[in-house]
C-alpha atoms as a PDB file:
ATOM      1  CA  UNK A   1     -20.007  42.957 -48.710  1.00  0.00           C
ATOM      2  CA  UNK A   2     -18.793  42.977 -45.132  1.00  0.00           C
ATOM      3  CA  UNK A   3     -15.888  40.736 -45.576  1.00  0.00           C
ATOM      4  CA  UNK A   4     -15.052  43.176 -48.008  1.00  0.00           C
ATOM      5  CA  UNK A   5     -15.209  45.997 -46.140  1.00  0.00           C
ATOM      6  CA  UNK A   6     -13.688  45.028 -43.392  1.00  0.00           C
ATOM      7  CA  UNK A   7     -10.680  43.744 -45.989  1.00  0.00           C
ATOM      8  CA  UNK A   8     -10.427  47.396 -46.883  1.00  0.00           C
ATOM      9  CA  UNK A   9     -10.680  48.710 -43.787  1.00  0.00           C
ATOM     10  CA  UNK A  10      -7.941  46.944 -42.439  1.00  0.00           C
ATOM     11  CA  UNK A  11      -5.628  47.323 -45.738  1.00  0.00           C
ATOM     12  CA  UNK A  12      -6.178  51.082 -45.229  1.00  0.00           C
ATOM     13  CA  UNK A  13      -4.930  50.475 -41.660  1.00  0.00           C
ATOM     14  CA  UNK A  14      -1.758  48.734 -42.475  1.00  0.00           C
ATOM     15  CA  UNK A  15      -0.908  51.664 -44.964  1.00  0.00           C
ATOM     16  CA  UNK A  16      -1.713  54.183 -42.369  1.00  0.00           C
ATOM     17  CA  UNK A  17       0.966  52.535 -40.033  1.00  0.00           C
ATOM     18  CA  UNK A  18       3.113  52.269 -42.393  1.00  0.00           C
ATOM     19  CA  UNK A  19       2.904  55.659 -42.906  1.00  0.00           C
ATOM     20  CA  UNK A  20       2.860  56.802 -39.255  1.00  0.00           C
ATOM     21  CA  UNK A  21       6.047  54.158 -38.650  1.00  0.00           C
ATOM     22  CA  UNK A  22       8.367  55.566 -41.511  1.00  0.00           C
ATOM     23  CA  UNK A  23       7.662  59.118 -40.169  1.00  0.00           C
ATOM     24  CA  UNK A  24       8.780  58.317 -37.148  1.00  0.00           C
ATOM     25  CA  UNK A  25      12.040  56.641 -37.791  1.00  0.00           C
ATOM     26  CA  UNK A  26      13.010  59.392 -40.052  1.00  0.00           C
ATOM     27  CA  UNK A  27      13.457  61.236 -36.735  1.00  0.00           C
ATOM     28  CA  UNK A  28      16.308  58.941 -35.867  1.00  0.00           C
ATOM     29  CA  UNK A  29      16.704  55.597 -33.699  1.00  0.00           C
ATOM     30  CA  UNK A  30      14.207  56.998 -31.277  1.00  0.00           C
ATOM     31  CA  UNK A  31      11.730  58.347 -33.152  1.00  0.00           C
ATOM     32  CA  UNK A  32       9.344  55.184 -31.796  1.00  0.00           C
ATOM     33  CA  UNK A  33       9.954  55.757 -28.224  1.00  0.00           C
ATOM     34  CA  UNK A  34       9.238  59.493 -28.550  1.00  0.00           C
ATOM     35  CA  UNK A  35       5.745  59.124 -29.934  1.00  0.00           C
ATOM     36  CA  UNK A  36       5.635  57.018 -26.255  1.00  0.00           C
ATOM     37  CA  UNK A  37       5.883  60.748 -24.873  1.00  0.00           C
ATOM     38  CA  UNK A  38       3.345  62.411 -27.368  1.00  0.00           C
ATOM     39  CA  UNK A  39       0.774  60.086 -26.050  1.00  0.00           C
ATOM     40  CA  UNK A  40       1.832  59.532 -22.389  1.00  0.00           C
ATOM     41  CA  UNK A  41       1.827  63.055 -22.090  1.00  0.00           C
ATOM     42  CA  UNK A  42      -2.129  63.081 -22.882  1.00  0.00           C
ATOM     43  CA  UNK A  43      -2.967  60.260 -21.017  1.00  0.00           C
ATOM     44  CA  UNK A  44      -4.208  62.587 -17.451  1.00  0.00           C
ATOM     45  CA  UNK A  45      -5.588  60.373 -15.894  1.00  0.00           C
ATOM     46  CA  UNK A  46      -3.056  57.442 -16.170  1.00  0.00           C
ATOM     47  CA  UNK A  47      -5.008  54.951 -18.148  1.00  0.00           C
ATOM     48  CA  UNK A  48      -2.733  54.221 -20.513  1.00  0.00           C
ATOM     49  CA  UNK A  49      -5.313  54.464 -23.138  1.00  0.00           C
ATOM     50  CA  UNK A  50      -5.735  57.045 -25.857  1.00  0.00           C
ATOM     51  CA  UNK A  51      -9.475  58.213 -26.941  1.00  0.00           C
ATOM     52  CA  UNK A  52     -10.087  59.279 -30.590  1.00  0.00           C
ATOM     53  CA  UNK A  53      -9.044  62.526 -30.247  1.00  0.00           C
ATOM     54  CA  UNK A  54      -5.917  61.734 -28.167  1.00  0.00           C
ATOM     55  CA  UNK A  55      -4.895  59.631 -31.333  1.00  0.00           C
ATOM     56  CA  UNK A  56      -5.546  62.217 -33.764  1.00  0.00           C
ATOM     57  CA  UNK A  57      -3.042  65.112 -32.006  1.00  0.00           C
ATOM     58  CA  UNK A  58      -0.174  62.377 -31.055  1.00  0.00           C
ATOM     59  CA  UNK A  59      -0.307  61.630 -34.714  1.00  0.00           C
ATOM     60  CA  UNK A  60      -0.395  65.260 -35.971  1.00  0.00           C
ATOM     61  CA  UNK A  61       2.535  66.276 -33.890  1.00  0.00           C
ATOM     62  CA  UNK A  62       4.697  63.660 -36.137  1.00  0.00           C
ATOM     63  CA  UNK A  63       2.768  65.367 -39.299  1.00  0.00           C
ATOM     64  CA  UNK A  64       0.580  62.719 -39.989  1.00  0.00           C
ATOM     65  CA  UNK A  65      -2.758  64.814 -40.620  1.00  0.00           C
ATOM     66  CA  UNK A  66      -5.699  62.159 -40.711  1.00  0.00           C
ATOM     67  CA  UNK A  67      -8.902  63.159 -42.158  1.00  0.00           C
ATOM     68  CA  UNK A  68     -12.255  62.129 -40.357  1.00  0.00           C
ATOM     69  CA  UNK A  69     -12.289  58.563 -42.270  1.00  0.00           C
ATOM     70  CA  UNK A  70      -8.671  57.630 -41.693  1.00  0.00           C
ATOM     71  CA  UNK A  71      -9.203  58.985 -38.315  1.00  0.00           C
ATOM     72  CA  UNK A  72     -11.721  56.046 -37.538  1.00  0.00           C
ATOM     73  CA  UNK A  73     -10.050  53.001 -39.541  1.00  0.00           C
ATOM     74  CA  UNK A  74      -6.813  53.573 -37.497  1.00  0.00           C
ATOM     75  CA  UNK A  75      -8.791  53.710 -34.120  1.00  0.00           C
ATOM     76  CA  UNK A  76     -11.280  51.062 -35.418  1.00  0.00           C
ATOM     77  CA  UNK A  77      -8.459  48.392 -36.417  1.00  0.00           C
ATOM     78  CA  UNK A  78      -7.535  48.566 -32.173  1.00  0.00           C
ATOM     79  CA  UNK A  79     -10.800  49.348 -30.193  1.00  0.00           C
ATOM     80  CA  UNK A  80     -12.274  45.971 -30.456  1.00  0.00           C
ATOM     81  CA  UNK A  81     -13.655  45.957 -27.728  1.00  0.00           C
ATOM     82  CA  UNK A  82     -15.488  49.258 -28.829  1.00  0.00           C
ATOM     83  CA  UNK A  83     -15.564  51.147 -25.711  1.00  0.00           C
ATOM     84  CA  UNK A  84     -14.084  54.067 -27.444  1.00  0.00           C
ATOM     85  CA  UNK A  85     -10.724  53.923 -26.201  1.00  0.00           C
ATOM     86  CA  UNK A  86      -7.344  51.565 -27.625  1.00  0.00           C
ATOM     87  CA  UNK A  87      -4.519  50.573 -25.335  1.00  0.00           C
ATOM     88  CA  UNK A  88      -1.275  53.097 -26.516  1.00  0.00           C
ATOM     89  CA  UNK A  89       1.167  50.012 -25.526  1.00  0.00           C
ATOM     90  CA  UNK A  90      -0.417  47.669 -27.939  1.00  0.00           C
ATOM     91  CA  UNK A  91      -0.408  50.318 -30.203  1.00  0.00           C
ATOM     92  CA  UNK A  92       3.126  50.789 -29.861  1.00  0.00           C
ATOM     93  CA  UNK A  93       4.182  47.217 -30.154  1.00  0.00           C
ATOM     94  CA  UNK A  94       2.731  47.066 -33.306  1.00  0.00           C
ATOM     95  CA  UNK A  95       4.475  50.463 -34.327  1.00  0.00           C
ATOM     96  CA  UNK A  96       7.425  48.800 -34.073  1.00  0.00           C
ATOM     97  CA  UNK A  97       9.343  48.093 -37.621  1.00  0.00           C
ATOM     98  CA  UNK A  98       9.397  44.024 -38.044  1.00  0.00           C
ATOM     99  CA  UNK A  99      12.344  42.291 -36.652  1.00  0.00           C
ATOM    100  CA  UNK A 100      12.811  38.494 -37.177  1.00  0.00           C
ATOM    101  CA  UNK A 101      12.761  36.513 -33.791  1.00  0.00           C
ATOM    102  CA  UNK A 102      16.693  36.455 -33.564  1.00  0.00           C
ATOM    103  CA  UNK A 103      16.799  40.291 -33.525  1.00  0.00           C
ATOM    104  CA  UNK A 104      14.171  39.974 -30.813  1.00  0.00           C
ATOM    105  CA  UNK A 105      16.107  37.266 -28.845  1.00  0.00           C
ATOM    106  CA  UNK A 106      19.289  39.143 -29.106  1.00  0.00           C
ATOM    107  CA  UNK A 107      17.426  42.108 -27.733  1.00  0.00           C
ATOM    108  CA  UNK A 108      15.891  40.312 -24.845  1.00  0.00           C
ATOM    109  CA  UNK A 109      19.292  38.827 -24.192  1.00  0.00           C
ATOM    110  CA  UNK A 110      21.433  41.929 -23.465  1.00  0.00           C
ATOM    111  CA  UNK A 111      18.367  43.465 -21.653  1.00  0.00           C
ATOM    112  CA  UNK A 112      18.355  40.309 -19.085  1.00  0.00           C
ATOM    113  CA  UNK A 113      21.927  40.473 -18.931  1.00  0.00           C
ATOM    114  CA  UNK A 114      22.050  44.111 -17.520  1.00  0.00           C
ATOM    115  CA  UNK A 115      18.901  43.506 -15.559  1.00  0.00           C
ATOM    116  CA  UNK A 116      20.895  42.105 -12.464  1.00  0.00           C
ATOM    117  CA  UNK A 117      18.413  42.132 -10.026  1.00  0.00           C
ATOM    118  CA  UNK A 118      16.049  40.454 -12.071  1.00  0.00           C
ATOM    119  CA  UNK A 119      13.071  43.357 -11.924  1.00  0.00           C
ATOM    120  CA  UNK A 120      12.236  43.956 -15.201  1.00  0.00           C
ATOM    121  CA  UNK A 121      13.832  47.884 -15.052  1.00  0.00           C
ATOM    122  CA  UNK A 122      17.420  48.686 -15.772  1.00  0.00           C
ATOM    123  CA  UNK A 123      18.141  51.476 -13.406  1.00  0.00           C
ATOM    124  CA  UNK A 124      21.812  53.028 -12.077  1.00  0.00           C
ATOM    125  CA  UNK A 125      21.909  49.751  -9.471  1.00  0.00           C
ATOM    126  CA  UNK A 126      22.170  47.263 -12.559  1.00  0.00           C
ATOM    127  CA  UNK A 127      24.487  49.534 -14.424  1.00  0.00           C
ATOM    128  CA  UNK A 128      26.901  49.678 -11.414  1.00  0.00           C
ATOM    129  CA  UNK A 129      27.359  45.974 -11.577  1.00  0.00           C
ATOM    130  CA  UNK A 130      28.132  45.627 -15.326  1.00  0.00           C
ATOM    131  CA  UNK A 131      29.268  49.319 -16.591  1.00  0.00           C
ATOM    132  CA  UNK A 132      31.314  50.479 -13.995  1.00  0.00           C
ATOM    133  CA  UNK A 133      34.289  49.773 -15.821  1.00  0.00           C
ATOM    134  CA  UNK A 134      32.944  51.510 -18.989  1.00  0.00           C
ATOM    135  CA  UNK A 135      31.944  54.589 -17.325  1.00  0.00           C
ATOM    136  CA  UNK A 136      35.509  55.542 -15.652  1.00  0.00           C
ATOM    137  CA  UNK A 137      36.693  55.397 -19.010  1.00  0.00           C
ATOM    138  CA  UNK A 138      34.052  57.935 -20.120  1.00  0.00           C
ATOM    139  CA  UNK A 139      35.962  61.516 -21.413  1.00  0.00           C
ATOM    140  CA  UNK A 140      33.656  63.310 -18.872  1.00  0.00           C
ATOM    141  CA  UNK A 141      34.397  61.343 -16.176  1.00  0.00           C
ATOM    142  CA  UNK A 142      38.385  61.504 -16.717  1.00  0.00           C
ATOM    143  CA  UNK A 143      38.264  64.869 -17.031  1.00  0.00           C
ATOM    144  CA  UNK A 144      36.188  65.299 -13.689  1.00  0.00           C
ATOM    145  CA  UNK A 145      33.580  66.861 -15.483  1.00  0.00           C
ATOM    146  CA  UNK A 146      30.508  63.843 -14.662  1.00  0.00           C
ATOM    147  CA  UNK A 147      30.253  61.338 -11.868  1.00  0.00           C
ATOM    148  CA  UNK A 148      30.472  57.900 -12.475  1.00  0.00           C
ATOM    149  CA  UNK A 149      26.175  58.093 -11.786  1.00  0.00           C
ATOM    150  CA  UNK A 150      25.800  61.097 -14.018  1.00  0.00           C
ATOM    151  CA  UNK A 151      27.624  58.511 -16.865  1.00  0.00           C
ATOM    152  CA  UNK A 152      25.463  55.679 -16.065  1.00  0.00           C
ATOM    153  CA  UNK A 153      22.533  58.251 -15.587  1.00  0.00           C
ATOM    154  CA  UNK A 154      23.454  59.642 -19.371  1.00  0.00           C
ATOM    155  CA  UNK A 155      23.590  56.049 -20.934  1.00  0.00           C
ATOM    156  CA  UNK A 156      19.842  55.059 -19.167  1.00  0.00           C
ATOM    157  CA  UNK A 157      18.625  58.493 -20.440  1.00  0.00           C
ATOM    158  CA  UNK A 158      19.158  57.993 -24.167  1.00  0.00           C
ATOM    159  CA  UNK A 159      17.171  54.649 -23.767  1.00  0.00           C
ATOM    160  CA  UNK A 160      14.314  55.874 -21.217  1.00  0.00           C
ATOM    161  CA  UNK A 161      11.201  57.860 -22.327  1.00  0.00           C
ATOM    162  CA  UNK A 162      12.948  60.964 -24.149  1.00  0.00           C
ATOM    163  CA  UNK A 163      11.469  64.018 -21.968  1.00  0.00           C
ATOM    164  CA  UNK A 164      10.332  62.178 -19.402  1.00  0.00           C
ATOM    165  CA  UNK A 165      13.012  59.752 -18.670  1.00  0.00           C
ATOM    166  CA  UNK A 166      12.795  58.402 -15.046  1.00  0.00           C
ATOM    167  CA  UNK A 167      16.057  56.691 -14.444  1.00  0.00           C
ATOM    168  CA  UNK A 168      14.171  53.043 -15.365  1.00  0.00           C
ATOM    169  CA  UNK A 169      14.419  51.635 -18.745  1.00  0.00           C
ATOM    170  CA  UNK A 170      11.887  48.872 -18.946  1.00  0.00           C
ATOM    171  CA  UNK A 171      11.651  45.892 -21.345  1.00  0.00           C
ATOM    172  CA  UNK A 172       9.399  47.876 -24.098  1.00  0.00           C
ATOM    173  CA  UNK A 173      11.520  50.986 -23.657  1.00  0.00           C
ATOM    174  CA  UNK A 174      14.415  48.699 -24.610  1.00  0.00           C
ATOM    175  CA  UNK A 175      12.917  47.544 -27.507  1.00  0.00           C
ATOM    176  CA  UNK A 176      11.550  50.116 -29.113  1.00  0.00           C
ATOM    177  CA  UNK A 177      15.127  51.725 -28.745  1.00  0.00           C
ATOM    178  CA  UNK A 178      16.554  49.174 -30.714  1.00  0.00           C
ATOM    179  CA  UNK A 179      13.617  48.441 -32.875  1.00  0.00           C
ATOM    180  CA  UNK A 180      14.351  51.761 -34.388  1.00  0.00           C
ATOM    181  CA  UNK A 181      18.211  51.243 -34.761  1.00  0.00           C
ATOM    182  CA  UNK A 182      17.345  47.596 -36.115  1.00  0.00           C
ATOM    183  CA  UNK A 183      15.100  49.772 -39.160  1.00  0.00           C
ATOM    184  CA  UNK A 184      18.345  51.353 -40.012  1.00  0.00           C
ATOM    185  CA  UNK A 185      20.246  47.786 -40.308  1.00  0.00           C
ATOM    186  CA  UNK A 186      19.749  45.404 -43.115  1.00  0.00           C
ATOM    187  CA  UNK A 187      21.910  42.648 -42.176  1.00  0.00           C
ATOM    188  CA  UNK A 188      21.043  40.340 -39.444  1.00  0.00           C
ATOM    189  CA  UNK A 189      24.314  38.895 -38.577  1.00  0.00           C
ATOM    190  CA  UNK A 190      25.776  42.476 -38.026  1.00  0.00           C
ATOM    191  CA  UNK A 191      23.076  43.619 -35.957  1.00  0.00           C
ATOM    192  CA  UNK A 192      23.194  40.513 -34.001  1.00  0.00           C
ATOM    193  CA  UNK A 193      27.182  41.084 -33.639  1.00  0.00           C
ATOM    194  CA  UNK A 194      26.766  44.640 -32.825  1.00  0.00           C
ATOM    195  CA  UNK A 195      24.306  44.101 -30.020  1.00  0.00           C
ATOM    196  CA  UNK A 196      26.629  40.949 -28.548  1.00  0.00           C
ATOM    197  CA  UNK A 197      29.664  43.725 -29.334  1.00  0.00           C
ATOM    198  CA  UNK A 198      27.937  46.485 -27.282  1.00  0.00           C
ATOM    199  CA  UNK A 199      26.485  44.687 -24.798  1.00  0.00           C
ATOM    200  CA  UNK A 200      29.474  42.135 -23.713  1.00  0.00           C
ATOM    201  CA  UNK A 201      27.604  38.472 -24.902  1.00  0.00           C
ATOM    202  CA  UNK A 202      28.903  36.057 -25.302  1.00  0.00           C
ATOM    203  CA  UNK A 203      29.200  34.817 -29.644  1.00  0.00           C
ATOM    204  CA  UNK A 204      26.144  33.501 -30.896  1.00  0.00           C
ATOM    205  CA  UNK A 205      26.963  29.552 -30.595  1.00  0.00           C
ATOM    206  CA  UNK A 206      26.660  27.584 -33.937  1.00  0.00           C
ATOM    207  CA  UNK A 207      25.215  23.932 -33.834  1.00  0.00           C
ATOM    208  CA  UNK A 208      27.489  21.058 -34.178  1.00  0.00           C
ATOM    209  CA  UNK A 209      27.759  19.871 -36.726  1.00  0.00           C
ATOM    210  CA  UNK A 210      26.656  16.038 -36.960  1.00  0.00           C
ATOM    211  CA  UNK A 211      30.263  14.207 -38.642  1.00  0.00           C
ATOM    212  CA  UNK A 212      28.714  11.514 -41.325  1.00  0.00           C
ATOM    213  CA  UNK A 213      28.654   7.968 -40.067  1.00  0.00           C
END
């Protein structure tokens, strides 16, 4: 009877998610990474952990009402350690729609590219080095309007933490960026050639193959 239980528990979990995860990306790309704000936003006291309650109004401001019962199988399925709190970056993570591992990789690959200085944060330092070019040919900056930092400034902001953005993009920002424009892409060879397209990599290399003996 347990086994079962907890079966059905975490079943009901999974739909829950599923739930909470297709109401975010219909707001858009970043519909992920704003939820980040919802909940960093209630977290006072810099914990980075949400209590029941804190779970119940982040999800209600994306209109996911949850009744007493779902309430506690969403919370249950991450406080395993049952001290009545659930880590909001875990919870995240596993937000984020499914991507296969070369999606992933190709992610990682553009973020380490821009990261120059090797810190784990893009910030207006990195950008210098590989998007100066890029933003001189922005319309705002040719017609005097921006700066070449308020360009670079503008291109970190619509990766960092929507309302809160910091002028740091770190690794999860970056993902859950483009794990919400990767929901909206079926095909993983033109997701894979967008990134390398947008991001200046170099082509995905093909293996050799072996000639017959």
């Amino acid at each position: 009877m347990y086994c079962t239980w907890k079966k059905e528990m975490a079943d009901r979990a999974s739909e829950l998610f599923d739930i909470l995860r297709s109401k975010c990306l219909s707001r858009g790309c970043g519909g992920i990474k704003d939820l980040a704000v919802v909940f960093r936003k209630m977290d006072i006291d810099f914990s980075k952990r949400l209590t029941k309650e804190e779970l119940r109004n982040g999800t209600s401001v994306y209109g996911l009402q949850l009744n007493d019962s779902d309430l506690n199988v969403l919370f249950l399925s991450f406080d395993m350690d049952e001290n009545k709190t659930i880590d909001f970056s875990e919870f995240l993570s596993r937000l984020r729609p499914k991507m296969s591992q070369n999606r992933k990789n190709v992610i990682m690959e553009a973020f380490d590219k821009w990261d120059v200085n090797g810190d784990g944060h893009l910030n207006l330092e990195d950008l210098k080095v590989v998007y100066a070019t890029n933003a001189r040919s922005h319309p705002k900056y040719q017609s005097g309007e921006w700066t070449e930092d308020e360009v670079l400034r503008s291109f970190l902001d619509s990766i960092d933490t929507p309302g809160n953005p910091d002028g740091k993009v770190t690794r999860d920002e970056f993902m859950n960026y483009y794990a919400g424009v990767s929901a909206t892409i079926d095909d993983d060879c033109y997701f894979d050639l967008m990134m390398r397209s947008c991001y200046g990599l170099p082509p995905k290399s093909s293996q050799s193959k072996k000639r017959p003996q």
